[in-house]
Protein backbone atom coordinates (compact mmCIF):
# COMPACT_ATOMS: atom_id res chain seq x y z
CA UNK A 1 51.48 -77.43 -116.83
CA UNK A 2 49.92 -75.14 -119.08
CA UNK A 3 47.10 -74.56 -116.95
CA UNK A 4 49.26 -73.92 -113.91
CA UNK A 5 50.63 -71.52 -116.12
CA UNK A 6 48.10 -69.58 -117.19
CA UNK A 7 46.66 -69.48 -113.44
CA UNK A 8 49.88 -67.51 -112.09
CA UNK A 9 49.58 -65.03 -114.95
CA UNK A 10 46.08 -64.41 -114.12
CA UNK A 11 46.98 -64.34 -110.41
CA UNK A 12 49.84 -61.63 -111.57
CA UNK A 13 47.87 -59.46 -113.39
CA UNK A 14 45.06 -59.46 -111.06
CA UNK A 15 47.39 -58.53 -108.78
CA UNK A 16 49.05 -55.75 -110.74
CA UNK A 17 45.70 -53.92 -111.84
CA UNK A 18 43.81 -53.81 -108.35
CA UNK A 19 46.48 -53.42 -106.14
CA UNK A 20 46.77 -54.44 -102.22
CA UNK A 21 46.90 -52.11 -100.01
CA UNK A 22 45.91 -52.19 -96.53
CA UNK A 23 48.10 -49.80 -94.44
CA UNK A 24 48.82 -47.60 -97.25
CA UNK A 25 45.85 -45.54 -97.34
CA UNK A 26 43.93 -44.00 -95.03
CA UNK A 27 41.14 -45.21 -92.70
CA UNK A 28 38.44 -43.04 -92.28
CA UNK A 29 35.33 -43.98 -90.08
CA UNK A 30 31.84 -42.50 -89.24
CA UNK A 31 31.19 -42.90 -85.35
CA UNK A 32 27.85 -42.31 -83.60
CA UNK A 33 27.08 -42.87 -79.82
CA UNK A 34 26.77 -40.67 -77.02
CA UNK A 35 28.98 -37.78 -75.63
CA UNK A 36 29.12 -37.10 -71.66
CA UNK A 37 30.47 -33.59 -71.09
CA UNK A 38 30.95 -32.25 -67.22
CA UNK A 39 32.01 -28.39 -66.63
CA UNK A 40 33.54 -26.80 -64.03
CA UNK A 41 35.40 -23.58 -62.99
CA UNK A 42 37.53 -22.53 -60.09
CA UNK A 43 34.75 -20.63 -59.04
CA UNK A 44 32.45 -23.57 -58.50
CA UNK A 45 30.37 -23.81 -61.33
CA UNK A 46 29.62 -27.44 -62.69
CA UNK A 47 27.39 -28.54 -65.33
CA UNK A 48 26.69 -31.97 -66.79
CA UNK A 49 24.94 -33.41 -69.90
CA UNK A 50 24.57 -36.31 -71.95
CA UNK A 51 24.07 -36.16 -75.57
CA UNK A 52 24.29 -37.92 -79.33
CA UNK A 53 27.66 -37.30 -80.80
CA UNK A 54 28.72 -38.01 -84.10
CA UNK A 55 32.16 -37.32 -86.08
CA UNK A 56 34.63 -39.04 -88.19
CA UNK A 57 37.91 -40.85 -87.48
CA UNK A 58 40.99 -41.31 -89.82
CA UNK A 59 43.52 -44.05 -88.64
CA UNK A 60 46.78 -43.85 -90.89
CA UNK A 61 48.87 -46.50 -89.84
CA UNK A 62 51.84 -45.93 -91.98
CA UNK A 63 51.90 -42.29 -90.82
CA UNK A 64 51.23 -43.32 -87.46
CA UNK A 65 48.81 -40.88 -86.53
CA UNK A 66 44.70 -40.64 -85.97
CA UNK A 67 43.07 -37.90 -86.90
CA UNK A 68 39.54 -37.01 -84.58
CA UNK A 69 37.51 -34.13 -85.88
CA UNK A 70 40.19 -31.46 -87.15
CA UNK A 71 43.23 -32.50 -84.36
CA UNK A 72 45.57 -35.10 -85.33
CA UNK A 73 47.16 -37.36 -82.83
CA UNK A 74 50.24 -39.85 -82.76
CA UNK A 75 49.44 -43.97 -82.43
CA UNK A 76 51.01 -44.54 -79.31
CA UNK A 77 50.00 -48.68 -79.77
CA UNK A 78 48.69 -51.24 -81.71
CA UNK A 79 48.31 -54.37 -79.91
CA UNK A 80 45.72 -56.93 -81.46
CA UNK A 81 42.57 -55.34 -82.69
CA UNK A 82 43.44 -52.06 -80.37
CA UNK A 83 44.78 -49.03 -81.57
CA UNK A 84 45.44 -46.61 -78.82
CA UNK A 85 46.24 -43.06 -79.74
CA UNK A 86 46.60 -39.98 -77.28
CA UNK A 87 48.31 -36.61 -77.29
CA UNK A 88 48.00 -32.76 -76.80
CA UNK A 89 46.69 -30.63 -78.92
CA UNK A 90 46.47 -26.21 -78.30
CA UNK A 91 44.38 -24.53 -79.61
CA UNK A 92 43.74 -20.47 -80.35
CA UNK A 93 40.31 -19.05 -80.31
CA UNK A 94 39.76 -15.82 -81.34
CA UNK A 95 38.08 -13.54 -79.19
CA UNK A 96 34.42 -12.68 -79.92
CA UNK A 97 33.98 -9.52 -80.30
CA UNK A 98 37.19 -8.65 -81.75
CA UNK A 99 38.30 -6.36 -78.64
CA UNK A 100 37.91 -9.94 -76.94
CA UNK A 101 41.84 -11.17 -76.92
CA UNK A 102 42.78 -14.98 -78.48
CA UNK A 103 42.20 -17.50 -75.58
CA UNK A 104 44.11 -20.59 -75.62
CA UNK A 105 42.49 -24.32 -74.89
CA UNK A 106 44.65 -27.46 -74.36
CA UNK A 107 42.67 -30.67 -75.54
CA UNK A 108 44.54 -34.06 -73.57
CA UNK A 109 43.05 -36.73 -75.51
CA UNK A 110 43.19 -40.38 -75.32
CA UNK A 111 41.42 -42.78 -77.28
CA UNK A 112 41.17 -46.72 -78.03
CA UNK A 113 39.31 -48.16 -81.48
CA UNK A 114 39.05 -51.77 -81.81
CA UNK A 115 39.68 -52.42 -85.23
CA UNK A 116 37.30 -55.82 -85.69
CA UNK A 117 33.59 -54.02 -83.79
CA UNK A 118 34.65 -50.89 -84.59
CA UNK A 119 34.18 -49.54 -80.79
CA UNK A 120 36.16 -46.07 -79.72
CA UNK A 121 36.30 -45.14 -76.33
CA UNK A 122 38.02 -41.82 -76.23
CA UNK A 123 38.56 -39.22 -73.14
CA UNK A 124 39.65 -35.60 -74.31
CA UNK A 125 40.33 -33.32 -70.85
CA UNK A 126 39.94 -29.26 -72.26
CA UNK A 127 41.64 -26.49 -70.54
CA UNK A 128 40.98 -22.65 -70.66
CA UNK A 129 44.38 -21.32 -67.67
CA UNK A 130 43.42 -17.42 -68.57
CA UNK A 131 40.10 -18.18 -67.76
CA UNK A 132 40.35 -21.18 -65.16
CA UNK A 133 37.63 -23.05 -67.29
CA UNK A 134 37.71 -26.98 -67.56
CA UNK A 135 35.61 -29.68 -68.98
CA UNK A 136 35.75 -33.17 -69.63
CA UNK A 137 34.33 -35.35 -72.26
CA UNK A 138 33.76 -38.90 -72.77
CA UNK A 139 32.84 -40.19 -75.99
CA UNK A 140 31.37 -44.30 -76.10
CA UNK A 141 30.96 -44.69 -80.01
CA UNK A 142 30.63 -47.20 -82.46
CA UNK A 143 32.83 -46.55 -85.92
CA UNK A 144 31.41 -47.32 -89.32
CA UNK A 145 33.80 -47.71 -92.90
CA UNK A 146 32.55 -44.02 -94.29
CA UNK A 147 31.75 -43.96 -97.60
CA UNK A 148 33.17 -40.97 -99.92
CA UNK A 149 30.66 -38.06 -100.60
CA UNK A 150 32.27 -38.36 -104.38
């Protein structure tokens, strides 16, 4: 009985000093593949390339939301390994050179990470209306646990 004992304290106090905590903290991943970008405008132009992307990934799953490159999106699912998140996201660019005015893009995104091979398969649709600019990216990546820098 003793030994029984002295197993659940150590089991306790293991438990106490290193914690568990899976959906607590934040996810963050290093993804690498390739990028496919197509252009067009309303006045006919079109462009296509293929090219190496790479960028990180934060999944918080008690917030609910995924963060890809500096735009944060909500979790719209989780069903088995998937996690599908997808949103709209504006953004302001300042004009360059400053007599330029602010032009406004609307990134549509929608992405799917499977949590066990680490694959993301993401679609963001940008949108320039002042300027009648579009483009269209699709990402095919595989996501890596990132280590911290420090």
């Amino acid at each position: 009985m003793a030994g029984l004992r002295g197993v659940a304290i150590a089991l306790v106090v293991a438990l106490l000093t290193t914690g568990i905590s899976y959906a607590a903290d934040k996810i963050t991943r290093s993804c690498s593949g390739t990028a496919n970008n197509v252009f067009w405008s309303l006045k006919g132009e079109h462009n296509e390339q293929n090219y190496p992307y790479h960028d990180s990934l934060t999944i918080d799953l008690d917030g609910r939301i995924v963060i890809w490159g500096s735009d944060t999106y909500p979790i719209t699912e989780i069903e088995g390994n998937r996690i599908t998140f997808k949103g709209e996201v504006e953004d302001g660019r300042e004009g360059a050179p400053a007599a330029v005015p602010p032009v406004t893009w609307n990134h549509y995104t929608i992405g799917v990470i499977d949590r066990i091979t680490g694959d993301l398969s993401l679609s963001q649709d940008d949108k320039c209306d002042k300027f009648g600019l579009y483009h269209k990216t699709t990402f095919n990546l595989h996501c890596k646990p990132a280590k911290p820098l420090f």
